[in-house]
N, C-alpha and C. Protein backbone atom coordinates (compact mmCIF):
# COMPACT_ATOMS: atom_id res chain seq x y z
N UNK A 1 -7.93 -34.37 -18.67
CA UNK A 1 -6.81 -33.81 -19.39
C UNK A 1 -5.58 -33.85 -18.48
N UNK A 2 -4.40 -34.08 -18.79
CA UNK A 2 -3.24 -34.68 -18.28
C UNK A 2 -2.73 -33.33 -18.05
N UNK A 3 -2.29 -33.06 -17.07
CA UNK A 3 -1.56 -31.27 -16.62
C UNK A 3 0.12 -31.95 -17.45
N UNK A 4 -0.05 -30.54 -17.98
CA UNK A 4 1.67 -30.24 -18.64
C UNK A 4 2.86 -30.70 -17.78
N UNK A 5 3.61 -31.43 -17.87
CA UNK A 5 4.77 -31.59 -17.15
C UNK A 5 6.46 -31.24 -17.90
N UNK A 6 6.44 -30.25 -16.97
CA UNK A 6 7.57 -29.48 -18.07
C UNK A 6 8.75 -30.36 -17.21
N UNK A 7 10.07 -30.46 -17.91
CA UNK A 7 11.44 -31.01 -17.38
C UNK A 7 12.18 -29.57 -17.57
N UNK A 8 12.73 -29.62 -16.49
CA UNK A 8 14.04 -28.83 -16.03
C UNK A 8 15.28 -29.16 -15.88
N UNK A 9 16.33 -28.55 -16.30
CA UNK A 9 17.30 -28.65 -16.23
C UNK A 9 18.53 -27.64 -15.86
N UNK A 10 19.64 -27.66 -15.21
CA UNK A 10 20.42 -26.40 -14.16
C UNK A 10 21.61 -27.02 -15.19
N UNK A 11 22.54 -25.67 -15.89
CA UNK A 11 23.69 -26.48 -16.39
C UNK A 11 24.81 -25.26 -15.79
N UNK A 12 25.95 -25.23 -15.42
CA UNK A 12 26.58 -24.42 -15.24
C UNK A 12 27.94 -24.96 -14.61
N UNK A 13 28.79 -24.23 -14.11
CA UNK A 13 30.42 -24.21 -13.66
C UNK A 13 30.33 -23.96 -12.42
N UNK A 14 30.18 -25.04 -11.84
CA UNK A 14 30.26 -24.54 -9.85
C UNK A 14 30.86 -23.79 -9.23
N UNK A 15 32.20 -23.13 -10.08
CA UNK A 15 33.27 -22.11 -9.39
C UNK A 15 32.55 -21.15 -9.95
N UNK A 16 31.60 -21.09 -10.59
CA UNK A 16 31.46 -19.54 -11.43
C UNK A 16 29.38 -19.39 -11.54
N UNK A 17 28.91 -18.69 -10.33
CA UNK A 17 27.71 -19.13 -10.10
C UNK A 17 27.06 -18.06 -11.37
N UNK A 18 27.66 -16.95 -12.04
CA UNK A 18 27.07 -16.06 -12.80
C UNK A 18 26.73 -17.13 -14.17
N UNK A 19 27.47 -18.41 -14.34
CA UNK A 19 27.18 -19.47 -15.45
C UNK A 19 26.22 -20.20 -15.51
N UNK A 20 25.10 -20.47 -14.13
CA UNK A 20 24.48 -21.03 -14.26
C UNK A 20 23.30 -20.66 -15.17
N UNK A 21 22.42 -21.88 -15.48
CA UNK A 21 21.34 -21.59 -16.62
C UNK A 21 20.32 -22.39 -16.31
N UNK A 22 18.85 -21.84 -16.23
CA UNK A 22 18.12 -22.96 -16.22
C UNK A 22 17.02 -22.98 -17.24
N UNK A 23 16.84 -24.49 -17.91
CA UNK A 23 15.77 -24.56 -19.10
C UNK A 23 14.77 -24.95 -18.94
N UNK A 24 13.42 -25.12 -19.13
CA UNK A 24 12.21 -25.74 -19.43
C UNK A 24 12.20 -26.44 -20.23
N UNK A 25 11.37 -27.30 -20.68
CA UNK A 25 10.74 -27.84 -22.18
C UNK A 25 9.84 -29.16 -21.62
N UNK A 26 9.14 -29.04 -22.32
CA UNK A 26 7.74 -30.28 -22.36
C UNK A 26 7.86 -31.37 -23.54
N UNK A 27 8.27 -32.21 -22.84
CA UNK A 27 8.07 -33.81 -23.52
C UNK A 27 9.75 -33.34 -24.82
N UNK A 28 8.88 -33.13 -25.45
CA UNK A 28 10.44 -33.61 -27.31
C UNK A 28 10.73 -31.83 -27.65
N UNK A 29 9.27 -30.94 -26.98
CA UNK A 29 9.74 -29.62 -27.79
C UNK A 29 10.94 -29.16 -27.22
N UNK A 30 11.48 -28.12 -27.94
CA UNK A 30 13.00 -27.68 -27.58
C UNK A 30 12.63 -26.94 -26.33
N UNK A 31 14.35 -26.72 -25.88
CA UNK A 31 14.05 -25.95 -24.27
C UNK A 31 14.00 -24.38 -24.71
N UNK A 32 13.48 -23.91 -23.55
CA UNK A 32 13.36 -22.40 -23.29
C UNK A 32 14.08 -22.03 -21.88
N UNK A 33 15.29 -21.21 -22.47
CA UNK A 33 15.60 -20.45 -20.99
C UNK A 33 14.87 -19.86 -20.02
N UNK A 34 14.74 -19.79 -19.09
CA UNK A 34 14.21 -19.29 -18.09
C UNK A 34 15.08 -17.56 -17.11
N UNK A 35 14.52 -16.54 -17.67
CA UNK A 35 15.26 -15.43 -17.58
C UNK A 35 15.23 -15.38 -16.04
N UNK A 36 16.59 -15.22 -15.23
CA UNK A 36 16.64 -14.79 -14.04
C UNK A 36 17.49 -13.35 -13.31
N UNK A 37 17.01 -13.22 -13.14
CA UNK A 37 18.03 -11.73 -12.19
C UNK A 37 19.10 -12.36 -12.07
N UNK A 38 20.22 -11.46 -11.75
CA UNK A 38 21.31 -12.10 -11.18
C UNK A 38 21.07 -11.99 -9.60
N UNK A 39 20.07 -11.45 -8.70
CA UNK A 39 20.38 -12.13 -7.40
C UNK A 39 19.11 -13.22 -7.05
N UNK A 40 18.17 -13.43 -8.03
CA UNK A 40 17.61 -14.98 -8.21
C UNK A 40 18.74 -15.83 -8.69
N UNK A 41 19.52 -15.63 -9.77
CA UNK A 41 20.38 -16.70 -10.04
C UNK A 41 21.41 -16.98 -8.82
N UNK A 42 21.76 -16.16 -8.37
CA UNK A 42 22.49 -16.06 -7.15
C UNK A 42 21.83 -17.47 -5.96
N UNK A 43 20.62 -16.95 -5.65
CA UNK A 43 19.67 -17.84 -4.52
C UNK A 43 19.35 -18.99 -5.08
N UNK A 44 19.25 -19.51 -6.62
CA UNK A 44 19.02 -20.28 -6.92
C UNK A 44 20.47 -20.78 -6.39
N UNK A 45 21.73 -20.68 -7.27
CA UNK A 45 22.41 -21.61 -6.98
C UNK A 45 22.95 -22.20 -5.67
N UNK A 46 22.69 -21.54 -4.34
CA UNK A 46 23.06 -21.71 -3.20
C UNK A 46 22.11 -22.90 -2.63
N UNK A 47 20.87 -23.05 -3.11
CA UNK A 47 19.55 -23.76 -3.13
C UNK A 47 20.24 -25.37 -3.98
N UNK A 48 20.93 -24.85 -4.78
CA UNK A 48 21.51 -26.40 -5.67
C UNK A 48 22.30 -26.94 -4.82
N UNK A 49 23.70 -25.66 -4.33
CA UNK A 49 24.87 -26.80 -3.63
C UNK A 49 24.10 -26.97 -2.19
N UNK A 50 23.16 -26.49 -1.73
CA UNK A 50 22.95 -26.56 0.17
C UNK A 50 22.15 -27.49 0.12
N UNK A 51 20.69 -27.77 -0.68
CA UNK A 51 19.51 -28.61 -0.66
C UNK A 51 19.52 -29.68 -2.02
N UNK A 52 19.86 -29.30 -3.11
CA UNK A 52 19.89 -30.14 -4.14
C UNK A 52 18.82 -29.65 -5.02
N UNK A 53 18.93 -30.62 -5.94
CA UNK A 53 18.13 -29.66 -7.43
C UNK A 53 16.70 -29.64 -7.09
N UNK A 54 15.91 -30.42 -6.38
CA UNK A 54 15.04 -30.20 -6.23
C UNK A 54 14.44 -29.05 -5.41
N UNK A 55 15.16 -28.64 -4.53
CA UNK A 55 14.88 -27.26 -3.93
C UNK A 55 14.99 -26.38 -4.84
N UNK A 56 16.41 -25.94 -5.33
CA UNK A 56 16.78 -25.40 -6.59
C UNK A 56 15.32 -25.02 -7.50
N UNK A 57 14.78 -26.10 -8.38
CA UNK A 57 13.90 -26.45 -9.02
C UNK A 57 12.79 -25.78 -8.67
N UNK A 58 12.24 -25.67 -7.20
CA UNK A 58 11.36 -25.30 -6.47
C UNK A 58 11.26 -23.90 -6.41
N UNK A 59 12.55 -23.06 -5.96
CA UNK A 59 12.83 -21.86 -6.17
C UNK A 59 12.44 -21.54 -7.48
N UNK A 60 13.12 -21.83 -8.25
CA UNK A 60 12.54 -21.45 -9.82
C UNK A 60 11.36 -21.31 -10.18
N UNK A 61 10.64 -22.05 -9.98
CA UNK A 61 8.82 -22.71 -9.89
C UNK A 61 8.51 -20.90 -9.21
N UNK A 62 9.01 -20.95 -7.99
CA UNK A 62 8.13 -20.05 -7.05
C UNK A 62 8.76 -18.55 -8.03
N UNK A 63 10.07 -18.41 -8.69
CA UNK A 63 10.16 -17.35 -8.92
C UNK A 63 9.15 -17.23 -10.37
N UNK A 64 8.39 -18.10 -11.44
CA UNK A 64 8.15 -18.11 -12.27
C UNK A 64 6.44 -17.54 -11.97
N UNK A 65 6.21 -18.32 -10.75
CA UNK A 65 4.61 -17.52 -10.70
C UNK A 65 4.82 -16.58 -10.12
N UNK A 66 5.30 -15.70 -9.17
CA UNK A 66 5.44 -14.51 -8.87
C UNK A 66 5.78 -13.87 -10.20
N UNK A 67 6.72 -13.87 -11.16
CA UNK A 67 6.22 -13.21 -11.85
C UNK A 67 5.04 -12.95 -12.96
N UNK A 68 4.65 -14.32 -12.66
CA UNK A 68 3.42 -14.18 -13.68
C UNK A 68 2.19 -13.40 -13.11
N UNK A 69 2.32 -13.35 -11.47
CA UNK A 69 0.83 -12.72 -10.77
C UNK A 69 1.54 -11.12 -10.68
N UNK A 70 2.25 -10.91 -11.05
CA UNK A 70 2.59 -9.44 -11.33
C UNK A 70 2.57 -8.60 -12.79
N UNK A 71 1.95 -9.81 -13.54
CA UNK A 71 2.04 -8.81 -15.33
C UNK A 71 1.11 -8.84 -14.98
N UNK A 72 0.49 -7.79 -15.29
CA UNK A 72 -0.79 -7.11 -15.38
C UNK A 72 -1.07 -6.50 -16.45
N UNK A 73 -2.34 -5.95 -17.21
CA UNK A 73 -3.01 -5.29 -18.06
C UNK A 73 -2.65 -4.27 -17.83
N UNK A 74 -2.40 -2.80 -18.64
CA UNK A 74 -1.96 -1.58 -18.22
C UNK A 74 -2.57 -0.84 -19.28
N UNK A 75 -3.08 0.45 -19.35
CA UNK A 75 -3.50 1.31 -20.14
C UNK A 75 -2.80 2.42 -19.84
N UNK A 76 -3.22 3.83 -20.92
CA UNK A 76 -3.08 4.94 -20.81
C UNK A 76 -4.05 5.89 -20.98
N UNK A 77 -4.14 7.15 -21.07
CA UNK A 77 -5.04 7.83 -22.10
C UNK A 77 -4.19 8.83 -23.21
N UNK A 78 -5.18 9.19 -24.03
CA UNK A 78 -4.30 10.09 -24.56
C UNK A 78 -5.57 10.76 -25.71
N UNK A 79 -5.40 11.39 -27.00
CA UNK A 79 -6.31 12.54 -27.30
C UNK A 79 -5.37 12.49 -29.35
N UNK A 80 -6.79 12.37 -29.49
CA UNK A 80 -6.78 12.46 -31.18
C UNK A 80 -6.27 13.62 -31.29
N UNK A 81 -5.91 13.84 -32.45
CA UNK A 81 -5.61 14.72 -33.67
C UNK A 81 -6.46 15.69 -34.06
N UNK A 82 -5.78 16.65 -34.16
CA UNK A 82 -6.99 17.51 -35.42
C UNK A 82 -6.51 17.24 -36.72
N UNK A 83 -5.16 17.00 -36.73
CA UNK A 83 -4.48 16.98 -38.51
C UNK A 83 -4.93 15.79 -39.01
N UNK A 84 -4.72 14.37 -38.36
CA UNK A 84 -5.02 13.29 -38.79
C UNK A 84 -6.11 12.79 -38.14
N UNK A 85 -7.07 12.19 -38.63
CA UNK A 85 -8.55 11.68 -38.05
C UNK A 85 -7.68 10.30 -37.28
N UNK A 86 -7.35 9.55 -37.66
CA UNK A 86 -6.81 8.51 -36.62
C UNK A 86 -5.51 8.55 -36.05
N UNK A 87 -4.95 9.05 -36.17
CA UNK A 87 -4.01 9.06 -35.04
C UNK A 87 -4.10 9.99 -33.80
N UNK A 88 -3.49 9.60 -32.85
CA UNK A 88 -3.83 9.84 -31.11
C UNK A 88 -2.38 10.63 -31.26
N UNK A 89 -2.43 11.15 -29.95
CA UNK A 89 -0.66 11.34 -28.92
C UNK A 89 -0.95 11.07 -27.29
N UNK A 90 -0.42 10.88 -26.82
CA UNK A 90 -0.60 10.13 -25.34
C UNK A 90 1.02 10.08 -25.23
N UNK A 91 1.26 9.43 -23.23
CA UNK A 91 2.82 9.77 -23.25
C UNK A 91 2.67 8.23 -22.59
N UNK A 92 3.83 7.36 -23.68
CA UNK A 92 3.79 6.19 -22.79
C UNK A 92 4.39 5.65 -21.39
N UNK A 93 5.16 6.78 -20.76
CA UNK A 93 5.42 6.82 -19.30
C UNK A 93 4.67 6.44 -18.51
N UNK A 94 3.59 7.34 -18.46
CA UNK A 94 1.95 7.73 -17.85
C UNK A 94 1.11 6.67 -18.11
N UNK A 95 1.57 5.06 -17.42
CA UNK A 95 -0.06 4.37 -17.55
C UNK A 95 -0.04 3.51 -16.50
N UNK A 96 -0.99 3.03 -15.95
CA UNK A 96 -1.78 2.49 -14.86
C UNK A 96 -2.27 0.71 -15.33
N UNK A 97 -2.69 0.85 -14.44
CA UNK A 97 -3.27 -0.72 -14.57
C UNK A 97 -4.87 -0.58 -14.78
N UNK A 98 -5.89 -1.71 -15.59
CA UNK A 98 -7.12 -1.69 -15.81
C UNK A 98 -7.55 -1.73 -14.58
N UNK A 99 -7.00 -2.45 -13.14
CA UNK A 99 -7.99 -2.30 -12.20
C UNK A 99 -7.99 -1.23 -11.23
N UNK A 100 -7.55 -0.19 -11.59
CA UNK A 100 -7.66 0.49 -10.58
C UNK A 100 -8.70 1.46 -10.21
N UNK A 101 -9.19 2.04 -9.20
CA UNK A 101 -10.52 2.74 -9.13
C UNK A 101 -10.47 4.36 -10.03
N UNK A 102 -11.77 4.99 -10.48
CA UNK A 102 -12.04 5.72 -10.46
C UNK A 102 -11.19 6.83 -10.56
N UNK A 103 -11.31 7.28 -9.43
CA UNK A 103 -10.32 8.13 -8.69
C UNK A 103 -8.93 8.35 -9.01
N UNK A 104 -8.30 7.09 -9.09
CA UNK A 104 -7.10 7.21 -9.59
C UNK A 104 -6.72 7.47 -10.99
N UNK A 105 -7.84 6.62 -11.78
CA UNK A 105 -7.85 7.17 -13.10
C UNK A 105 -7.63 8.89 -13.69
N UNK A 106 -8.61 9.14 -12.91
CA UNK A 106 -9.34 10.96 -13.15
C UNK A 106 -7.92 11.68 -12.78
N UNK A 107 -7.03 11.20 -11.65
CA UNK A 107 -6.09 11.84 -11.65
C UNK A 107 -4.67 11.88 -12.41
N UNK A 108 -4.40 10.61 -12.90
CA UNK A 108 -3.94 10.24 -14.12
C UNK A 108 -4.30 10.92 -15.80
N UNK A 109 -5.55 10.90 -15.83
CA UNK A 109 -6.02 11.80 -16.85
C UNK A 109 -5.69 12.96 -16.59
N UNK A 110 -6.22 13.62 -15.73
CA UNK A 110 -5.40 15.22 -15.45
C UNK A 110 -4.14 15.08 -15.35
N UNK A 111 -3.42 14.73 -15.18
CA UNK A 111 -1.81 14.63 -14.94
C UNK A 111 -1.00 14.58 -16.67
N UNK A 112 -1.97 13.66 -17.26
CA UNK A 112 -1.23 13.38 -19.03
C UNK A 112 -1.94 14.39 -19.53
N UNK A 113 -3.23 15.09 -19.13
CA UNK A 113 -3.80 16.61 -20.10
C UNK A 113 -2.91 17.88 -19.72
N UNK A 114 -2.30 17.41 -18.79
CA UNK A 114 -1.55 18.96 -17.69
C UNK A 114 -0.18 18.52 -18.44
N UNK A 115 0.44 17.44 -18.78
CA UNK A 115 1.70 17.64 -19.85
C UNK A 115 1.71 17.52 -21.13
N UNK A 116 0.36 17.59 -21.91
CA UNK A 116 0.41 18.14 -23.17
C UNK A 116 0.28 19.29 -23.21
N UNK A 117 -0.66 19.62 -22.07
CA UNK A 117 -1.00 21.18 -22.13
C UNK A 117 -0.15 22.61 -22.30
N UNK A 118 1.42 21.69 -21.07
CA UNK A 118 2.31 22.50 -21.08
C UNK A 118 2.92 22.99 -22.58
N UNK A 119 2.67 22.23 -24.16
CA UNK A 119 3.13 22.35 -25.12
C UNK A 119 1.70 23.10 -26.26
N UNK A 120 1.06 23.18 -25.26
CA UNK A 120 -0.19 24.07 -26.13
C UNK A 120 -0.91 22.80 -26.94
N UNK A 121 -0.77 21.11 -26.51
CA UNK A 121 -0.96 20.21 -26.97
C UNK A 121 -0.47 19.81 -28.21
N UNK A 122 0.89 20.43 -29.00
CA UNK A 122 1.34 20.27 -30.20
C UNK A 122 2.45 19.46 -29.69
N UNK A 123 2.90 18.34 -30.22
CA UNK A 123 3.92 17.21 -29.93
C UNK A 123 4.61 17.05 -31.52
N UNK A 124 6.06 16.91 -31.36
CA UNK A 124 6.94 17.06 -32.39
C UNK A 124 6.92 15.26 -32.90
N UNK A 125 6.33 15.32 -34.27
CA UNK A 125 6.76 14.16 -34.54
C UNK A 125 7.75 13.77 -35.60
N UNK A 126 8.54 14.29 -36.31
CA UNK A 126 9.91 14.19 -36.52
C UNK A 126 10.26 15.32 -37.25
N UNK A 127 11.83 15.72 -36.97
CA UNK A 127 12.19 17.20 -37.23
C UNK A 127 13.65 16.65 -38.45
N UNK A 128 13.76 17.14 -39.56
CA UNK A 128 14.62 17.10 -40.44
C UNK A 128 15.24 18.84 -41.17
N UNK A 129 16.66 18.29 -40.98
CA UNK A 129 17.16 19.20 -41.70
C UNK A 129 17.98 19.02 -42.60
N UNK A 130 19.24 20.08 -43.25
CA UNK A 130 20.08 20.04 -44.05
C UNK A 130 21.39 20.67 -43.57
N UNK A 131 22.20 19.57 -43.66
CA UNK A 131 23.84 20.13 -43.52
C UNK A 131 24.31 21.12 -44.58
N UNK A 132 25.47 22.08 -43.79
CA UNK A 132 26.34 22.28 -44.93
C UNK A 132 27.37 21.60 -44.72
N UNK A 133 28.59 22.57 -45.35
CA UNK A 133 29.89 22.08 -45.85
C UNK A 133 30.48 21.45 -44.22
N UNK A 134 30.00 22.33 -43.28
CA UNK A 134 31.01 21.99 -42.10
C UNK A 134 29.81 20.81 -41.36
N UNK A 135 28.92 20.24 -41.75
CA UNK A 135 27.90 19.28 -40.96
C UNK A 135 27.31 20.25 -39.79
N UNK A 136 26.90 20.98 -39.80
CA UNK A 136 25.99 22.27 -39.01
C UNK A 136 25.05 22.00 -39.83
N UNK A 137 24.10 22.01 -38.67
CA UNK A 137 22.58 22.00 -39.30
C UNK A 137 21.72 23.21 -40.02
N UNK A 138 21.63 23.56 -41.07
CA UNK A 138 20.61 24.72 -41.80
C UNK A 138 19.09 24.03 -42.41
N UNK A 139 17.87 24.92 -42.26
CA UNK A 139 17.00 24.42 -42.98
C UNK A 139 16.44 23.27 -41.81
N UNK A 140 16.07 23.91 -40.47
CA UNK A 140 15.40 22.96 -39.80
C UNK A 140 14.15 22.99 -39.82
N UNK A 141 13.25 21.81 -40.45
CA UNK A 141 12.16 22.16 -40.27
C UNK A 141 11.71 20.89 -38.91
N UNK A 142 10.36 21.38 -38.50
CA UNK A 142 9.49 20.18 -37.65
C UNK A 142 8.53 20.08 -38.04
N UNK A 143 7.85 18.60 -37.56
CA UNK A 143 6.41 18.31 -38.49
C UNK A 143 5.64 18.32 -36.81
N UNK A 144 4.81 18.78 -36.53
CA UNK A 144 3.97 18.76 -35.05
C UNK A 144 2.64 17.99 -35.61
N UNK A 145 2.00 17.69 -35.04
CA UNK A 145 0.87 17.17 -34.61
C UNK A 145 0.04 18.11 -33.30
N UNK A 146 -1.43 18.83 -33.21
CA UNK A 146 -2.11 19.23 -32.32
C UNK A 146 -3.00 18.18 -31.64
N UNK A 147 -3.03 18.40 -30.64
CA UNK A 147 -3.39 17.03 -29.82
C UNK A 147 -5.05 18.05 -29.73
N UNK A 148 -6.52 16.91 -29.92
CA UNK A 148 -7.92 17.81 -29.24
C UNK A 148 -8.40 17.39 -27.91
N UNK A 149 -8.41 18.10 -27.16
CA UNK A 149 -8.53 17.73 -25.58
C UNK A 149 -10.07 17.45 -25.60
N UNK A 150 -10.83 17.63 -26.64
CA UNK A 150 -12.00 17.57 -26.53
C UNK A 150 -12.44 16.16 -27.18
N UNK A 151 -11.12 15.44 -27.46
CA UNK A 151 -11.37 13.68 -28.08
C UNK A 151 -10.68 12.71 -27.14
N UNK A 152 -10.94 12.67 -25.70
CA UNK A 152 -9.86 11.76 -25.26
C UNK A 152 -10.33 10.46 -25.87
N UNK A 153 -9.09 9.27 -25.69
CA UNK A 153 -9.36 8.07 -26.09
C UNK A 153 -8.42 6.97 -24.97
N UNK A 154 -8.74 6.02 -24.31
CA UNK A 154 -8.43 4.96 -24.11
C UNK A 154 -7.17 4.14 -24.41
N UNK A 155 -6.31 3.85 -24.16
CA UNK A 155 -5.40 3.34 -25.40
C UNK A 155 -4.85 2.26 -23.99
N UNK A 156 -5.24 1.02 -24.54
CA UNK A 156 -4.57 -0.28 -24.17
C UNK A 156 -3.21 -0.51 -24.19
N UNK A 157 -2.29 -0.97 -23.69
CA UNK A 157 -0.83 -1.23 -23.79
C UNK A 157 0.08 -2.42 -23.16
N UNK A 158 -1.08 -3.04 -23.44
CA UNK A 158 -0.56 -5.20 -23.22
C UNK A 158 -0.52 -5.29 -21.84
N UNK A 159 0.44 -6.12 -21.71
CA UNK A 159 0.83 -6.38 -20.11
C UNK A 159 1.99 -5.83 -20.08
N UNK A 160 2.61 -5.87 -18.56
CA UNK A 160 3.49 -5.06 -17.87
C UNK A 160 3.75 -5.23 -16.54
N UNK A 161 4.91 -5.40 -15.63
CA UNK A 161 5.27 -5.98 -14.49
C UNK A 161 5.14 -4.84 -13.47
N UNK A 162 4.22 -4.98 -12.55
CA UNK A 162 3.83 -4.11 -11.27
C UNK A 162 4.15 -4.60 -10.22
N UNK A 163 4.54 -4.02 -9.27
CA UNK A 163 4.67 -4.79 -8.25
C UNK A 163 4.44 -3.84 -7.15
N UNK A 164 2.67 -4.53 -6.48
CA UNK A 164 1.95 -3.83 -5.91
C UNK A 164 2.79 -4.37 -3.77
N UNK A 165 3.33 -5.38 -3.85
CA UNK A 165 3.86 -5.35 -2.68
C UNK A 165 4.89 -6.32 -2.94
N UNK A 166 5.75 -6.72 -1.76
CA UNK A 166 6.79 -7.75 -1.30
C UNK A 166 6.09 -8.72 -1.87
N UNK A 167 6.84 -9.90 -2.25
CA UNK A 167 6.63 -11.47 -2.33
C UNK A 167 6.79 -11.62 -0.95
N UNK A 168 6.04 -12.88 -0.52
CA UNK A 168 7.06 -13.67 0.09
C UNK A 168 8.30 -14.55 0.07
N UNK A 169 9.43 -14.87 0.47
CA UNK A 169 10.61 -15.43 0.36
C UNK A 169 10.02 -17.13 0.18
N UNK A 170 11.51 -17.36 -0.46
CA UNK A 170 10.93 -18.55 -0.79
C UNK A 170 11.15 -19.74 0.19
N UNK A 171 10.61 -20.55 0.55
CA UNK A 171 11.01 -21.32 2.04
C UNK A 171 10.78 -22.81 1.87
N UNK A 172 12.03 -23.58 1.23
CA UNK A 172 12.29 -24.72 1.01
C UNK A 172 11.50 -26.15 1.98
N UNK A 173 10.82 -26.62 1.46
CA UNK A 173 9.97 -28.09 2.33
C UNK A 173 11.52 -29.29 2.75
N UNK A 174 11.25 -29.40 4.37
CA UNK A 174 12.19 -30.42 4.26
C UNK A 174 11.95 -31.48 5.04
């Protein structure tokens, strides 16, 4: 099987390095920008006028798998309902990565049961009222939800960018 060979391309205004842009695309499909920081775009373009596009190019490469070995899997926990049989509450601030030990978990779990707890485990899930004449609010009601500490549950939450140490810098072949 033939490895993917994507083409790249740098388009931008040499007086104005915040213009530069760089695209991907494989063979005829259309291009895809390539999202950069502005102080990657910065290092990139100094890499174009000092070494040429192929360094340039290279940089890019190296900034694209660094970020790919930094999304990681991430979870949370969080705790059913008594009002509704399927729905949960959990705080999506509070989540970790799938690999981490034990230990760290258990303390994470205590940490998201110790800030529902502070609310007697009841979490506001939307509050409506009624104006009067002057737009002052009368007639507030809230709808809560009780969280059961005695149902925790698991709750998955895709990937997500960690960054467990430094990269290394990127260091041009010459």
């Amino acid at each position: 099987m033939k490895k993917k060979r994507f083409h790249y391309a740098i388009s931008g205004y040499r007086w104005a390095p915040e213009s530069y842009r760089v695209s991907k695309r494989l063979a005829e499909n259309f291009c895809s920008v390539i999202p950069l920081t502005p102080d990657e775009q910065r290092e990139m373009v100094i890499f174009l006028m000092r070494d040429g596009f192929d360094t340039a190019i290279g940089y890019v490469k190296h900034m694209e798998r660094v970020k790919e070995r930094q999304c990681k899997s991430v979870m949370t926990y969080g705790f059913l309902t008594r009002e509704a049989p399927g729905q949960f509450v959990y705080c999506p601030q509070l989540y970790f990565p799938f690999d981490i030990g034990i230990d760290e978990r258990l303390r994470m779990f205590k940490k998201i049961r110790g800030v529902l707890e502070e609310t007697d485990g009841r979490v506001t899930v939307f509050t409506e009222c009624e104006l009067n004449g002057e737009y002052d609010p009368v007639n507030i009601r809230k709808s809560t939800v009780t969280a059961d500490f005695s149902r925790p549950v698991c709750i998955p939450m895709g990937k997500m960018i960690i960054r467990d140490c430094l990269e290394q810098p990127y260091w041009p072949h010459t």
